[in-house]
C-alpha atoms as a PDB file:
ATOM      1  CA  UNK A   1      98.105 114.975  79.659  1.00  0.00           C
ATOM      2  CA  UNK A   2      94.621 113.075  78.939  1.00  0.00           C
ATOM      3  CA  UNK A   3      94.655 111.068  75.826  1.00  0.00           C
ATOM      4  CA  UNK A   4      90.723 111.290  75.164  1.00  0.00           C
ATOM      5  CA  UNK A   5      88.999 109.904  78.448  1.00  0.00           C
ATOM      6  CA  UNK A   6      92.168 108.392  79.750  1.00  0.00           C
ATOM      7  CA  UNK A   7      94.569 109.604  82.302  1.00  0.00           C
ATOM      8  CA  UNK A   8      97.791 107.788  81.821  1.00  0.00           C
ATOM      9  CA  UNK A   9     100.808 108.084  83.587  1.00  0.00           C
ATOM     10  CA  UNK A  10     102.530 111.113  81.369  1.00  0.00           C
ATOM     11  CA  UNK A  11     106.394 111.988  83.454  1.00  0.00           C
ATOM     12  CA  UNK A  12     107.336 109.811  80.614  1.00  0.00           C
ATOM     13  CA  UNK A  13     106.842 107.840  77.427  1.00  0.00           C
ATOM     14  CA  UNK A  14     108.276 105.820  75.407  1.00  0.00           C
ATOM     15  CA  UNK A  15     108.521 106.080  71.245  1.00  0.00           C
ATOM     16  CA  UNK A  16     108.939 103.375  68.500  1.00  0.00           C
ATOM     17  CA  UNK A  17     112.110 103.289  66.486  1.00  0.00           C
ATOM     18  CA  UNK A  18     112.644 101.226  64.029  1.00  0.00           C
ATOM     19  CA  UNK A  19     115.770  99.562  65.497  1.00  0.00           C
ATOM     20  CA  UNK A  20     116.412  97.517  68.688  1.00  0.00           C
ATOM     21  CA  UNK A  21     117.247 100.291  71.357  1.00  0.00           C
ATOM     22  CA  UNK A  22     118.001  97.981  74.420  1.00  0.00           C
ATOM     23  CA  UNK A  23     118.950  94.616  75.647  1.00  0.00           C
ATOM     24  CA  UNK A  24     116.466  94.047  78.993  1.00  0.00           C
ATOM     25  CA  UNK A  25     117.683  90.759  81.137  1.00  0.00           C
ATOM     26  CA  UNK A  26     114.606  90.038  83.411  1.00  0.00           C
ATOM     27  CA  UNK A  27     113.596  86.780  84.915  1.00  0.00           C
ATOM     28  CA  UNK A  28     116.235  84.618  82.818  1.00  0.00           C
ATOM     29  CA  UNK A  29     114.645  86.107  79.448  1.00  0.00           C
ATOM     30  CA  UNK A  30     116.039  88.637  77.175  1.00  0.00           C
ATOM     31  CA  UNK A  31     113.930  91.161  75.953  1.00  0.00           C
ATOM     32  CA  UNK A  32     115.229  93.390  72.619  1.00  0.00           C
ATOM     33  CA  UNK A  33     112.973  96.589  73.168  1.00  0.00           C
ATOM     34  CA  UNK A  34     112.430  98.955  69.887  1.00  0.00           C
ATOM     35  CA  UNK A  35     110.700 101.200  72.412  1.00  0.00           C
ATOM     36  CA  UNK A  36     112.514 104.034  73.472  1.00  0.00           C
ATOM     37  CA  UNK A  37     111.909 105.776  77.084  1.00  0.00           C
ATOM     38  CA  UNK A  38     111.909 109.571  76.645  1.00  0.00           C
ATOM     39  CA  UNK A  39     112.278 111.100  80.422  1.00  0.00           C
ATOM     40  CA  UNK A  40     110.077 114.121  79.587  1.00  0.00           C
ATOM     41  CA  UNK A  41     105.786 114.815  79.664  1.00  0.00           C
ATOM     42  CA  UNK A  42     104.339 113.745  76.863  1.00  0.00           C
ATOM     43  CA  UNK A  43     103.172 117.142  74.254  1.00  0.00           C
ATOM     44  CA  UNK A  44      99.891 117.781  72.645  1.00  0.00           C
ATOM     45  CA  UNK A  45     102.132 118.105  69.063  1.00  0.00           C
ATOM     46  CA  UNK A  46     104.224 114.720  70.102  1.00  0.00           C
ATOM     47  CA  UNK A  47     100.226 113.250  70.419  1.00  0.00           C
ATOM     48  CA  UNK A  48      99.208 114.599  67.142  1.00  0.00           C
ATOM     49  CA  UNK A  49     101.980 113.088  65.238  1.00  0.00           C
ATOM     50  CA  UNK A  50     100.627 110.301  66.998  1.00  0.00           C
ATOM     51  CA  UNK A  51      97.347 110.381  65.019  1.00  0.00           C
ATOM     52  CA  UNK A  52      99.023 111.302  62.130  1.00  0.00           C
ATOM     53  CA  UNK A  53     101.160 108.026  62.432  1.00  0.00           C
ATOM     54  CA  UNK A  54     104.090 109.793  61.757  1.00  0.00           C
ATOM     55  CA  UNK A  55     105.466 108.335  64.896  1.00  0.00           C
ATOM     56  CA  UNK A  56     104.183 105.203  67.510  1.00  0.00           C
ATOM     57  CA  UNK A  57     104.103 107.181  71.015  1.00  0.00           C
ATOM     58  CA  UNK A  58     103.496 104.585  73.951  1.00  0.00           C
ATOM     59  CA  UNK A  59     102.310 105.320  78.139  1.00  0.00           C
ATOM     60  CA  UNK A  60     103.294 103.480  81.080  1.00  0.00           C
ATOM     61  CA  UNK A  61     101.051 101.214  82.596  1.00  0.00           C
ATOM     62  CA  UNK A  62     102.955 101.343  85.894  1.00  0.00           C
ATOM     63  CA  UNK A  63     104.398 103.864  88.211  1.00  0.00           C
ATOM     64  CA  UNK A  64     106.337 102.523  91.460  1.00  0.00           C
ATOM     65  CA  UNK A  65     104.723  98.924  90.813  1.00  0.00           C
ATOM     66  CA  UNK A  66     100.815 100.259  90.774  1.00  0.00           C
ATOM     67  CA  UNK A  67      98.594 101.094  87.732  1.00  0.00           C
ATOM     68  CA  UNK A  68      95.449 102.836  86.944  1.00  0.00           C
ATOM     69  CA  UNK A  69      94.458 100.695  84.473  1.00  0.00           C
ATOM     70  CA  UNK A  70      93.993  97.313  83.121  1.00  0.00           C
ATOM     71  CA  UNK A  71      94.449  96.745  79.405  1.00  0.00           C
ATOM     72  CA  UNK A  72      93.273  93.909  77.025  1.00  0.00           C
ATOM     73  CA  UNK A  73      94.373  94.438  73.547  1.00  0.00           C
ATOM     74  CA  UNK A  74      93.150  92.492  70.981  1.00  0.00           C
ATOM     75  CA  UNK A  75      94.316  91.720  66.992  1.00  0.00           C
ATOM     76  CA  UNK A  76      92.496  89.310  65.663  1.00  0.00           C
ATOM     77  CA  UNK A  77      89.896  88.740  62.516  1.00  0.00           C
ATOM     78  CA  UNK A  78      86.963  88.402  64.719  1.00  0.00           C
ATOM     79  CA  UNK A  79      88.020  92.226  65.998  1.00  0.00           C
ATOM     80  CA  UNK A  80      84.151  93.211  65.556  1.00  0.00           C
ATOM     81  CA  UNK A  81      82.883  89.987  67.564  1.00  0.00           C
ATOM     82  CA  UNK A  82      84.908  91.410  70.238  1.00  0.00           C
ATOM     83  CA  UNK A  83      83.507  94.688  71.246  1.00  0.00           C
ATOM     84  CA  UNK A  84      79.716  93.434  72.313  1.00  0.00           C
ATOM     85  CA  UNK A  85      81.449  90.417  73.632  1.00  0.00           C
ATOM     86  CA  UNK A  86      83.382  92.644  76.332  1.00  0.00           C
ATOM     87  CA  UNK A  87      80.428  94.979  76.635  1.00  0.00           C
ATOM     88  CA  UNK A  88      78.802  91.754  77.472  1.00  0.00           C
ATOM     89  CA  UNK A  89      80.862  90.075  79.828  1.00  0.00           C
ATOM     90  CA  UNK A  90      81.580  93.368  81.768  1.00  0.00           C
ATOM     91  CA  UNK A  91      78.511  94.009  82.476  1.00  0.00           C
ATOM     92  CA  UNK A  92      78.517  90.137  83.875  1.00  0.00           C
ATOM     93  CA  UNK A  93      81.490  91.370  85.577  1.00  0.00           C
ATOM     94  CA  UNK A  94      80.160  94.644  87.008  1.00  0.00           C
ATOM     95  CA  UNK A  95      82.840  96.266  85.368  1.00  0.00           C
ATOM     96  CA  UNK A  96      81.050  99.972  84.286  1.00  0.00           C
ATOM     97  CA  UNK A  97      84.250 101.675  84.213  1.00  0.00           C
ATOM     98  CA  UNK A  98      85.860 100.968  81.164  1.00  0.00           C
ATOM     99  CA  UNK A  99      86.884 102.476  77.664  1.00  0.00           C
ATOM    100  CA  UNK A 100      87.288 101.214  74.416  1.00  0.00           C
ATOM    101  CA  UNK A 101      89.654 102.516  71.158  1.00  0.00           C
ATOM    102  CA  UNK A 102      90.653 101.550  68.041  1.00  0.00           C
ATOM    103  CA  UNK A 103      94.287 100.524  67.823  1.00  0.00           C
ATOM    104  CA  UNK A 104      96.485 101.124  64.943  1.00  0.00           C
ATOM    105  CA  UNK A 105      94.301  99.175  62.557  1.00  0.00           C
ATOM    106  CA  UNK A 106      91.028  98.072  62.281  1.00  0.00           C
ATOM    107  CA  UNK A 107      91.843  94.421  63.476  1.00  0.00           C
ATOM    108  CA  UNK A 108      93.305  96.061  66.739  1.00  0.00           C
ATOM    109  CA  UNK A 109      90.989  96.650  69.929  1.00  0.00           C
ATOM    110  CA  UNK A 110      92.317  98.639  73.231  1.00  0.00           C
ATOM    111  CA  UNK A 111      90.350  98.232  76.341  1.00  0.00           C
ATOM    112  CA  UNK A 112      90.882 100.311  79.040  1.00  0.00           C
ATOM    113  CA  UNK A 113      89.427  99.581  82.118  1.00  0.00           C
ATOM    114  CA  UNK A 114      90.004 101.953  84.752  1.00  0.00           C
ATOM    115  CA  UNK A 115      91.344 100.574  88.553  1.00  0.00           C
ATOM    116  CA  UNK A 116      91.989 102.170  91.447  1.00  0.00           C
ATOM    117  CA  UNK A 117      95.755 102.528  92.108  1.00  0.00           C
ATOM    118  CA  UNK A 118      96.069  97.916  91.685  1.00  0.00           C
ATOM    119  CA  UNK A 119      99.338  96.332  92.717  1.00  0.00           C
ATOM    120  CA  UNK A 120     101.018  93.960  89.739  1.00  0.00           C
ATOM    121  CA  UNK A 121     100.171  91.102  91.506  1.00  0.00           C
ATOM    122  CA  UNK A 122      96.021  92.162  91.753  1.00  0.00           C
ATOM    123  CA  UNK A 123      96.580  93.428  88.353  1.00  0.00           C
ATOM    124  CA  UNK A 124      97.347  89.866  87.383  1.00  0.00           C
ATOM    125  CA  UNK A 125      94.672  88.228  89.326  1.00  0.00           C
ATOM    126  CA  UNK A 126      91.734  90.784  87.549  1.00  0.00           C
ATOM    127  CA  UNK A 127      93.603  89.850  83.750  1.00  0.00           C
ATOM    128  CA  UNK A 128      93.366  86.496  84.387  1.00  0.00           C
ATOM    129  CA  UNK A 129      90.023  86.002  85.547  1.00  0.00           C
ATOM    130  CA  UNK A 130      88.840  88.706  82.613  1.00  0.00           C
ATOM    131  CA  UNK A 131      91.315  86.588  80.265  1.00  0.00           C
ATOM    132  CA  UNK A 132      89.709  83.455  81.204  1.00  0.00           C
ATOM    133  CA  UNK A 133      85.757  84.289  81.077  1.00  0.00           C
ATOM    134  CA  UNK A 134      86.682  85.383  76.678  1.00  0.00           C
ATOM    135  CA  UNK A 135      88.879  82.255  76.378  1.00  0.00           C
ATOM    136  CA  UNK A 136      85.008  80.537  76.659  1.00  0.00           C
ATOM    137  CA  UNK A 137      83.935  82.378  74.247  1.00  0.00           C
ATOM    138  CA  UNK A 138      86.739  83.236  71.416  1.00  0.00           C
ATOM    139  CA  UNK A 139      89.968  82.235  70.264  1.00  0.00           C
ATOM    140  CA  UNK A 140      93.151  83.770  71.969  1.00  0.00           C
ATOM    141  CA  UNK A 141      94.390  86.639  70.256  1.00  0.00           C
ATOM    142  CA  UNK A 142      94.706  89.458  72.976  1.00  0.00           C
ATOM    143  CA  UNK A 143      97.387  90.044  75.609  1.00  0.00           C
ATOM    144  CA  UNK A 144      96.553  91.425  78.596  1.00  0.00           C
ATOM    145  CA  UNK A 145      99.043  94.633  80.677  1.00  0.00           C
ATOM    146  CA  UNK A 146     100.052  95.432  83.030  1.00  0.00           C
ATOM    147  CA  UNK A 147     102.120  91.906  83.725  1.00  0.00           C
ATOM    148  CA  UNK A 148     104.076  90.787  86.053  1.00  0.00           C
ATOM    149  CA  UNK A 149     105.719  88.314  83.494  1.00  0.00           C
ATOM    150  CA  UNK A 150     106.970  91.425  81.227  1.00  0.00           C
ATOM    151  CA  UNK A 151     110.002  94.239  83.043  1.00  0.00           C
ATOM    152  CA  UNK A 152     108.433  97.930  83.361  1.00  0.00           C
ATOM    153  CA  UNK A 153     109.657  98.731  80.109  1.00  0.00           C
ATOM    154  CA  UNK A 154     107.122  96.202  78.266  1.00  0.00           C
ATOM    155  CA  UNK A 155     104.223  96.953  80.616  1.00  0.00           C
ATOM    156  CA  UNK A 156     103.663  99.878  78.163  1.00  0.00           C
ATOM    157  CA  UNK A 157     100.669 100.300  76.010  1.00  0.00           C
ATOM    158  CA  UNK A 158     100.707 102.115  72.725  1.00  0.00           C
ATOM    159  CA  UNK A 159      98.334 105.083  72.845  1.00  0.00           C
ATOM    160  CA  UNK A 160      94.512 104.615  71.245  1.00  0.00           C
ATOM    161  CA  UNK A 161      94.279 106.319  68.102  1.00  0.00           C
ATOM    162  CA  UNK A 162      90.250 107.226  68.218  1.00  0.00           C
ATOM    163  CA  UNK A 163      87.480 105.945  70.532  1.00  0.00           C
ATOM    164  CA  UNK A 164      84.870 103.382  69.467  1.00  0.00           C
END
């Protein structure tokens, strides 16, 4: 299914509950996931309710330990300092394929930038050099997926709720 312009990994996704569904042990860390994975496509009506915020739908970023896309997600106060600031430094970059969407509120940024089928590990490597060139130029309030520091089931972005 294509959420706007994207094209996410859809064989399954994962929905918000508002409990802790599962324990994950991974790399001497627990993580206590309210994400639930639902084995099934993702539906045009499950994406509406979406936008509706009448539930918190999330896609994989990775699919046998590749992705198709790199995301930075910001939440932070200086959200509208942000946008040129990428547009700026990507074009530094030579990074032209990229997309950008409002999260769930206005403080929240999602930026998409579209790879060609990147290990973890390369993932990693582009994040942190991306990561490092803002950290120059604004405070530190945006994580970067997919990462090899989080199990599959936290390398999961939720999906953009309208394009900026």
């Amino acid at each position: 299914m294509k959420i706007f312009d994207l094209e996410l990994f859809d064989d399954h996704y994962y929905i918000k509950r508002n409990t802790i569904v599962e324990q994950i042990q991974f790399n001497n860390r627990t993580f206590y996931a309210k994400f639930e994975r639902i084995n099934e496509p993702l539906t045009k009506l499950l994406f509406e309710q979406h936008l509706k915020r009448e539930y918190t739908i999330a896609a994989p970023l990775l699919r046998d330990g590749v992705t198709n896309y790199l995301v930075i997600e910001y939440k932070g106060e200086e959200y509208q300092r942000f946008i040129p600031l990428v547009k700026h430094l990507f074009h530094t970059l030579n990074i032209n394929d990229y997309s950008i969407f409002q999260g769930k509120s206005d403080e929240k940024i999602q930026v998409y930038i579209k790879v060609d089928q990147l290990t973890l590990e390369e993932a990693d490597e582009q994040l942190l050099n991306i990561s490092n060139a803002l950290k120059t130029k604004l405070t530190k309030k945006w994580k970067s997926l997919p990462s090899s520091s989080l199990p599959e089931d936290y390398n999961i972005v939720t999906l953009p709720y309208k394009p900026l």
